[in-house]
C-alpha atoms as a PDB file:
ATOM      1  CA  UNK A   1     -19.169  17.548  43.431  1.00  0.00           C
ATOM      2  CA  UNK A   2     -15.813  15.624  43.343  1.00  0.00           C
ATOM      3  CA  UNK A   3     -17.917  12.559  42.964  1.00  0.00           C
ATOM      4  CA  UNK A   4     -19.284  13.490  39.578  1.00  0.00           C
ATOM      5  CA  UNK A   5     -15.755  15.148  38.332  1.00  0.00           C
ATOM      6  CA  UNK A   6     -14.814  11.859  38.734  1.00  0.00           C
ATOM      7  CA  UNK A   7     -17.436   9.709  36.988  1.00  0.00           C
ATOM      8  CA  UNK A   8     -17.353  12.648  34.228  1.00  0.00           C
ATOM      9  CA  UNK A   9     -13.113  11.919  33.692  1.00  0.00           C
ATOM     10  CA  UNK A  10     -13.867   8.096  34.036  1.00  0.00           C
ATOM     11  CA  UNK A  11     -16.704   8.431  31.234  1.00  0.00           C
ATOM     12  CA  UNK A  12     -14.674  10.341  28.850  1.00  0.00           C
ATOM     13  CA  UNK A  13     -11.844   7.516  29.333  1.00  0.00           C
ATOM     14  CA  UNK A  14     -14.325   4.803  29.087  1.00  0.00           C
ATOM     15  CA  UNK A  15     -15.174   6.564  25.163  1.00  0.00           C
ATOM     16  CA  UNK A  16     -11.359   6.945  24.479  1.00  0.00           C
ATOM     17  CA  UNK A  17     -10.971   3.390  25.054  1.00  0.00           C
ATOM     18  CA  UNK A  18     -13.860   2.085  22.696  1.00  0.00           C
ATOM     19  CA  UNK A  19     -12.844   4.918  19.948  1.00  0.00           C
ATOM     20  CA  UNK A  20      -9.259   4.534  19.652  1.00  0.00           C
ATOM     21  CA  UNK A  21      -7.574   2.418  22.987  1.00  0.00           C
ATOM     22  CA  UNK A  22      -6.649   4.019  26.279  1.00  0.00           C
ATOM     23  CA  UNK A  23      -3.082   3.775  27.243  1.00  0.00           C
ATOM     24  CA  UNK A  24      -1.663   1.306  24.691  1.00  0.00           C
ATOM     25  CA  UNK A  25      -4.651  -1.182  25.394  1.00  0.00           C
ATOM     26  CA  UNK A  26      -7.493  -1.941  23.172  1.00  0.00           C
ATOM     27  CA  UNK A  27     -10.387  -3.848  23.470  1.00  0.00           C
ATOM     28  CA  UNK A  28     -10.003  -7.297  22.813  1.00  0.00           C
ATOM     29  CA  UNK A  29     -13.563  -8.845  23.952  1.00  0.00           C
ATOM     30  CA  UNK A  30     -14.809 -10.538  26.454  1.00  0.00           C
ATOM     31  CA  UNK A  31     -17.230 -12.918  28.057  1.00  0.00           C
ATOM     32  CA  UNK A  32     -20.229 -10.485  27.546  1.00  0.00           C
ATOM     33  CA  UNK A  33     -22.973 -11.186  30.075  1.00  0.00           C
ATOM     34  CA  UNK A  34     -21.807 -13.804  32.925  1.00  0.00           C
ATOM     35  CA  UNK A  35     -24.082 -14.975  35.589  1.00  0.00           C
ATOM     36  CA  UNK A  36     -23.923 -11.782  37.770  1.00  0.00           C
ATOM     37  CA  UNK A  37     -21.929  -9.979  36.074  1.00  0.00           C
ATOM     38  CA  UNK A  38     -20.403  -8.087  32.714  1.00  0.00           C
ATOM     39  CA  UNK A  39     -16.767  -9.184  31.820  1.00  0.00           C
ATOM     40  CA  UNK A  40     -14.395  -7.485  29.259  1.00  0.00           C
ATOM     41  CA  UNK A  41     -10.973  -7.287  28.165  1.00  0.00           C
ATOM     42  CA  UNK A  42      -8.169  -5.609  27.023  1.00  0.00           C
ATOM     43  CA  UNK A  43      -4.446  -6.006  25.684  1.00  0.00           C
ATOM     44  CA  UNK A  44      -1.625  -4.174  24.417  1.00  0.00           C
ATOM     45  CA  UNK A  45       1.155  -5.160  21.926  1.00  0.00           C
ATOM     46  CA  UNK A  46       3.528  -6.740  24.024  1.00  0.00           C
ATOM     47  CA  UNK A  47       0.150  -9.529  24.929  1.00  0.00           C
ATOM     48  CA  UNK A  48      -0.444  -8.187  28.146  1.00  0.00           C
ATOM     49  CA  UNK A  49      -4.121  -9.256  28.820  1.00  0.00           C
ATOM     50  CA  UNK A  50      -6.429  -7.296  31.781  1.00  0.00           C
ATOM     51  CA  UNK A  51     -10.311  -8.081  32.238  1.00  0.00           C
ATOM     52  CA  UNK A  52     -12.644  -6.352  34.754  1.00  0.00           C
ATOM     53  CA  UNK A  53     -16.124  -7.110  35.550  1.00  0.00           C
ATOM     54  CA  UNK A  54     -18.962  -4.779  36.456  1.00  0.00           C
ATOM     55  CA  UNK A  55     -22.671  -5.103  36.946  1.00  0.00           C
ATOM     56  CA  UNK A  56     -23.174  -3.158  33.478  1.00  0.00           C
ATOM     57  CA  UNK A  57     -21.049  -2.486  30.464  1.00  0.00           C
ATOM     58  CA  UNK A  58     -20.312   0.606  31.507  1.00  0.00           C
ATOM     59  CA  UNK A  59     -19.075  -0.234  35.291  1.00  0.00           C
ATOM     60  CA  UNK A  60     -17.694  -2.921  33.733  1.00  0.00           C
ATOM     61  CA  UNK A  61     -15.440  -0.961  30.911  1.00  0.00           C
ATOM     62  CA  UNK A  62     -14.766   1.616  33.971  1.00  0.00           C
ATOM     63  CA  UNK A  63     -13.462  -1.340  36.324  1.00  0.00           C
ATOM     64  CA  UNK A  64     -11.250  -2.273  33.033  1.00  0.00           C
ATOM     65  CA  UNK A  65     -10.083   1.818  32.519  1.00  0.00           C
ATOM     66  CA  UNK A  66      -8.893   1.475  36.573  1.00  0.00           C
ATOM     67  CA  UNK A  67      -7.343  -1.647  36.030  1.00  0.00           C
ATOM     68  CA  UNK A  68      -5.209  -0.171  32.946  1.00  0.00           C
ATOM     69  CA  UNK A  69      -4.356   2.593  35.605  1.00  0.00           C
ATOM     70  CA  UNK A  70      -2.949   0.795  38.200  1.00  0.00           C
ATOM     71  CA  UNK A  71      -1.095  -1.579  36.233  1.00  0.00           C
ATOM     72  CA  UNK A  72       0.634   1.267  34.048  1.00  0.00           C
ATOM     73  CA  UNK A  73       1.231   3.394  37.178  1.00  0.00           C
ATOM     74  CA  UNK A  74       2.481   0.392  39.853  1.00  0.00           C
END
């Protein structure tokens, strides 16, 4: 149960981030499909850059959502 209250929260986040940014960060690209992998990227207005990868888009934009998390809350 706590498993999919999780991956529920971390799919709403995932569409915040495409709609509007998450966090001060918007999408900024990526390297699309990479040999084994998925690769985007973010940044905010001060340039700060994050990527994440995943085996899909959407592992890969929830990879990037974590990332966001952790760097904001370090």
């Amino acid at each position: 149960m706590e498993d999919m209250k999780r991956s529920s929260v971390l799919h709403e986040r995932v569409n915040i981030l495409k709609d509007q940014g998450y966090r001060g960060f918007h999408l900024a690209g990526g390297r699309g499909k990479l040999e084994n992998a998925v690769e985007v990227k973010a940044e905010n207005k001060k340039g700060v850059s994050l990527t994440a990868q995943g085996d899909t888009l959407d592992e890969a934009y929830e990879n990037l959502i974590e990332r966001i998390d952790y760097w904001l809350d370090d």
